[in-house]
Structure formats: structure tokens, C-alpha cells
C-alpha atoms as a PDB file:
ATOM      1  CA  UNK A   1      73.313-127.305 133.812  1.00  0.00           C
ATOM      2  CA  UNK A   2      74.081-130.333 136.356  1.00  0.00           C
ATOM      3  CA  UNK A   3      76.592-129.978 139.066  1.00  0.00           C
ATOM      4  CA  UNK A   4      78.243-132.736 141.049  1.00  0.00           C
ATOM      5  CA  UNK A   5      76.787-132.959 144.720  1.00  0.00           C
ATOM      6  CA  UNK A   6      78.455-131.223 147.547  1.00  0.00           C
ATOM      7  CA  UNK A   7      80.128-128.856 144.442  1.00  0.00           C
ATOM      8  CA  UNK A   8      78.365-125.234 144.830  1.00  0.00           C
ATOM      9  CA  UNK A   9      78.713-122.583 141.480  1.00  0.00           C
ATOM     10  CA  UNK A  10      79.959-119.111 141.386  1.00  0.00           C
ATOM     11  CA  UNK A  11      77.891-116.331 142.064  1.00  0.00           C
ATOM     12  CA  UNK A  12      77.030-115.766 138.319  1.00  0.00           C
ATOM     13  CA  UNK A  13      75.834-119.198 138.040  1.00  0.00           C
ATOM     14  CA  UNK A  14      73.384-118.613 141.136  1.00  0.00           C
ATOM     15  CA  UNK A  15      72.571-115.294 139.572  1.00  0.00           C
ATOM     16  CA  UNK A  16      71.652-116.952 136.462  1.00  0.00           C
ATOM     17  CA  UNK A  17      69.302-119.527 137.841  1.00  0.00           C
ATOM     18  CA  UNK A  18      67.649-116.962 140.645  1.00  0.00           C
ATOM     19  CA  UNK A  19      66.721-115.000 138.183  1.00  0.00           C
ATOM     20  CA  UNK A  20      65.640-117.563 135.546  1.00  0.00           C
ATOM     21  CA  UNK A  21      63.617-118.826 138.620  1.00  0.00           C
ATOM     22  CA  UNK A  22      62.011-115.616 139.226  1.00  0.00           C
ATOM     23  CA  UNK A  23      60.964-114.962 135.409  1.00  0.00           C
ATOM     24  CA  UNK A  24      59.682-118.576 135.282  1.00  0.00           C
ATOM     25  CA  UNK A  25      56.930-117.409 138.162  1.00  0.00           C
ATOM     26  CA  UNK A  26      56.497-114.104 137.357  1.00  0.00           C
ATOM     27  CA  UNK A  27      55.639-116.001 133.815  1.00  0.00           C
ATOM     28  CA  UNK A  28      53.519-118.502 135.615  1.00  0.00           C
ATOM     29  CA  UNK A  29      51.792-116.125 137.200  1.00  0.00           C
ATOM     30  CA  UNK A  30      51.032-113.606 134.565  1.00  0.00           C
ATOM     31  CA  UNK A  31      49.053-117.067 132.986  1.00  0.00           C
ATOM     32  CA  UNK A  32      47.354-117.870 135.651  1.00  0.00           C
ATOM     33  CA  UNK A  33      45.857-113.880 135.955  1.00  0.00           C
ATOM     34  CA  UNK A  34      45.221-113.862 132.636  1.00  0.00           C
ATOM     35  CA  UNK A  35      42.924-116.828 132.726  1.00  0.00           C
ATOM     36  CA  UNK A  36      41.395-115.620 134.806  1.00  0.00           C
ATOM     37  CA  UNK A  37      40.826-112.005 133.689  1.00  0.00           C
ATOM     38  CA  UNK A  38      39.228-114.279 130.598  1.00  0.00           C
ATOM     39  CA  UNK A  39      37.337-116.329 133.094  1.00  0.00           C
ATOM     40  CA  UNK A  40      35.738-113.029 134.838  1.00  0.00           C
ATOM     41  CA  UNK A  41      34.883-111.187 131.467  1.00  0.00           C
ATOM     42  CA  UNK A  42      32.922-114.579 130.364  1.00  0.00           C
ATOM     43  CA  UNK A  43      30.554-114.205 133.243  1.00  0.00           C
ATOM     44  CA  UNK A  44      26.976-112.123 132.196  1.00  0.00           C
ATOM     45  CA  UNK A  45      27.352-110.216 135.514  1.00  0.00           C
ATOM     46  CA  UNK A  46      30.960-108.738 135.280  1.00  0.00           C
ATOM     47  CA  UNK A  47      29.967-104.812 134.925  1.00  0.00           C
ATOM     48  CA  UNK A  48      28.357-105.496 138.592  1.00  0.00           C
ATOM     49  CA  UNK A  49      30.872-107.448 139.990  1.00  0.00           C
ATOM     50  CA  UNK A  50      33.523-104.947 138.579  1.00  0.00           C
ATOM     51  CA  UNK A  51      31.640-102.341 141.075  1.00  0.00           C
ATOM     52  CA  UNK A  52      31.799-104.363 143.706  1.00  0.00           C
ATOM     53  CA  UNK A  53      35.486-104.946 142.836  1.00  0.00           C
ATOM     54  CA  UNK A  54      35.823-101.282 142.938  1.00  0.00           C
ATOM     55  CA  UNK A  55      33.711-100.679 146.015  1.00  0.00           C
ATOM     56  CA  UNK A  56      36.034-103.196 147.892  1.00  0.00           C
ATOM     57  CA  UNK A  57      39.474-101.552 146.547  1.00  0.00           C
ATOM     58  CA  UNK A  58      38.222 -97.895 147.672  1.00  0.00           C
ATOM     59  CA  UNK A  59      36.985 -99.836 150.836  1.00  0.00           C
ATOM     60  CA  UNK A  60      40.529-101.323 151.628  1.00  0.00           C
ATOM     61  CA  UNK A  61      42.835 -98.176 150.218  1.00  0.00           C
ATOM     62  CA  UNK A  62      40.445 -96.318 152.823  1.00  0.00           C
ATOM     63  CA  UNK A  63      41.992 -98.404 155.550  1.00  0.00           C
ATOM     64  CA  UNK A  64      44.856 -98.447 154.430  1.00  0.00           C
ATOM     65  CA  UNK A  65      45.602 -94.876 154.698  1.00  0.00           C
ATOM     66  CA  UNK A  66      43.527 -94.467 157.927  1.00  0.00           C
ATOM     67  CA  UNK A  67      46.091 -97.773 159.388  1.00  0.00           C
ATOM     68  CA  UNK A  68      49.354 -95.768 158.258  1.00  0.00           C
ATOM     69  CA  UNK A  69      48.488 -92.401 157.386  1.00  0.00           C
ATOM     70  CA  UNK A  70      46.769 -90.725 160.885  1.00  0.00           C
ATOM     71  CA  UNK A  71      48.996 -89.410 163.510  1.00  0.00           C
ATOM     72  CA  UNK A  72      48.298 -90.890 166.216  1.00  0.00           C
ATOM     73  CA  UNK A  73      47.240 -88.300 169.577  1.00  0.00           C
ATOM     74  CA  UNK A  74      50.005 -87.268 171.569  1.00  0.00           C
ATOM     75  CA  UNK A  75      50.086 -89.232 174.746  1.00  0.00           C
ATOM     76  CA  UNK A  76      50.811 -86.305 177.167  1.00  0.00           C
ATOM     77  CA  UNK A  77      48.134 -84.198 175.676  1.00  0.00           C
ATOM     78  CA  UNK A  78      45.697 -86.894 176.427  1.00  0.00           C
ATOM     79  CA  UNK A  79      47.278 -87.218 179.971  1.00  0.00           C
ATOM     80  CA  UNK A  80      46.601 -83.493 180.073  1.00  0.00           C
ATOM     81  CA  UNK A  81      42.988 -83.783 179.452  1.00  0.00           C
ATOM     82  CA  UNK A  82      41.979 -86.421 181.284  1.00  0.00           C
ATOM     83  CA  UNK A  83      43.949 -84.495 184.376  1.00  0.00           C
ATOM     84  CA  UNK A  84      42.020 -82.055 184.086  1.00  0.00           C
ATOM     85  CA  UNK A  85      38.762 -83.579 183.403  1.00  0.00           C
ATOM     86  CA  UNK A  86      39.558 -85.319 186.600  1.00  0.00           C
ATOM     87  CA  UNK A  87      40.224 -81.727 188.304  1.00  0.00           C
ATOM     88  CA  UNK A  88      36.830 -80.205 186.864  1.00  0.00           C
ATOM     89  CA  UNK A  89      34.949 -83.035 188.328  1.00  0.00           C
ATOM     90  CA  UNK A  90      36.062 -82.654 191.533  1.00  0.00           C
ATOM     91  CA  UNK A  91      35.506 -79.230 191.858  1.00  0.00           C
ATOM     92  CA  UNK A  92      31.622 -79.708 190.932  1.00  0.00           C
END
């Protein structure tokens, strides 16, 4: 597939070679995680460092949820109790 400079394809022909880009690293990538998947189950210490692996996942999904899953406190209920935290301290 060569094209003149300056001359652009159709849409189907950019179609064609985004997505024969994106297989080509998806493909790429898929070999480089399988080596080394083989690389890891070589080693004489993987059922520990599969714990760890797991320790570190829980670890991170843990943040993860605490990051985007809490609702944060409403701001006028804090302003609420620090007013009147404020008025019970100066009435002592």
C-alpha cells in the first residue's frame, strides 16, 4: 500500500491501517506478557511472589474505591459543626 506524498486515502483506507495498527500492538503486546508470564513461573519463588502480587492488587483496588467510591462530607454540615463547636466553646 504506497501513496504518493501530499495524496491522503479515503476513510476506509485509514480504517484499514488504524486498525491493522492497533492489532499489530495489541499482538506485540500479548508477546511481550506472555514472556513474561513464562519468565515469572521459571523463578523457584513465584507462589510467594504471587501473594505479594495479590497483597498489592487488594492493596491498590482498596484505594481505588476509597479515591472514587466515598462521598465526600457535605460542606455546610461541616460549617454547621464547627459553628457550633465554636458557640459551645464560648459559652464554657
Amino acid at each position: 500500500m504506497t501513496r504518493e506524498t501530499g495524496q491522503h486515502g479515503g476513510l476506509d483506507q485509514q480504517a484499514v491501517l488504524l486498525a491493522a495498527g492497533l492489532a499489530d500492538l495489541a499482538v506485540s503486546t500479548l508477546g511481550s506478557a506472555l514472556g513474561a508470564v513464562r519468565g515469572l513461573l521459571r523463578r523457584s519463588d513465584a507462589a510467594e511472589l504471587a501473594a505479594q502480587a495479590e497483597h498489592d492488587l487488594t492493596a491498590r483496588g482498596r484505594l481505588v474505591l476509597d479515591r472514587y467510591a466515598a462521598v465526600p462530607p457535605a460542606y455546610l454540615e461541616i460549617l454547621a459543626r464547627r459553628a457550633e463547636t465554636l458557640r459551645s466553646a464560648g459559652d464554657v
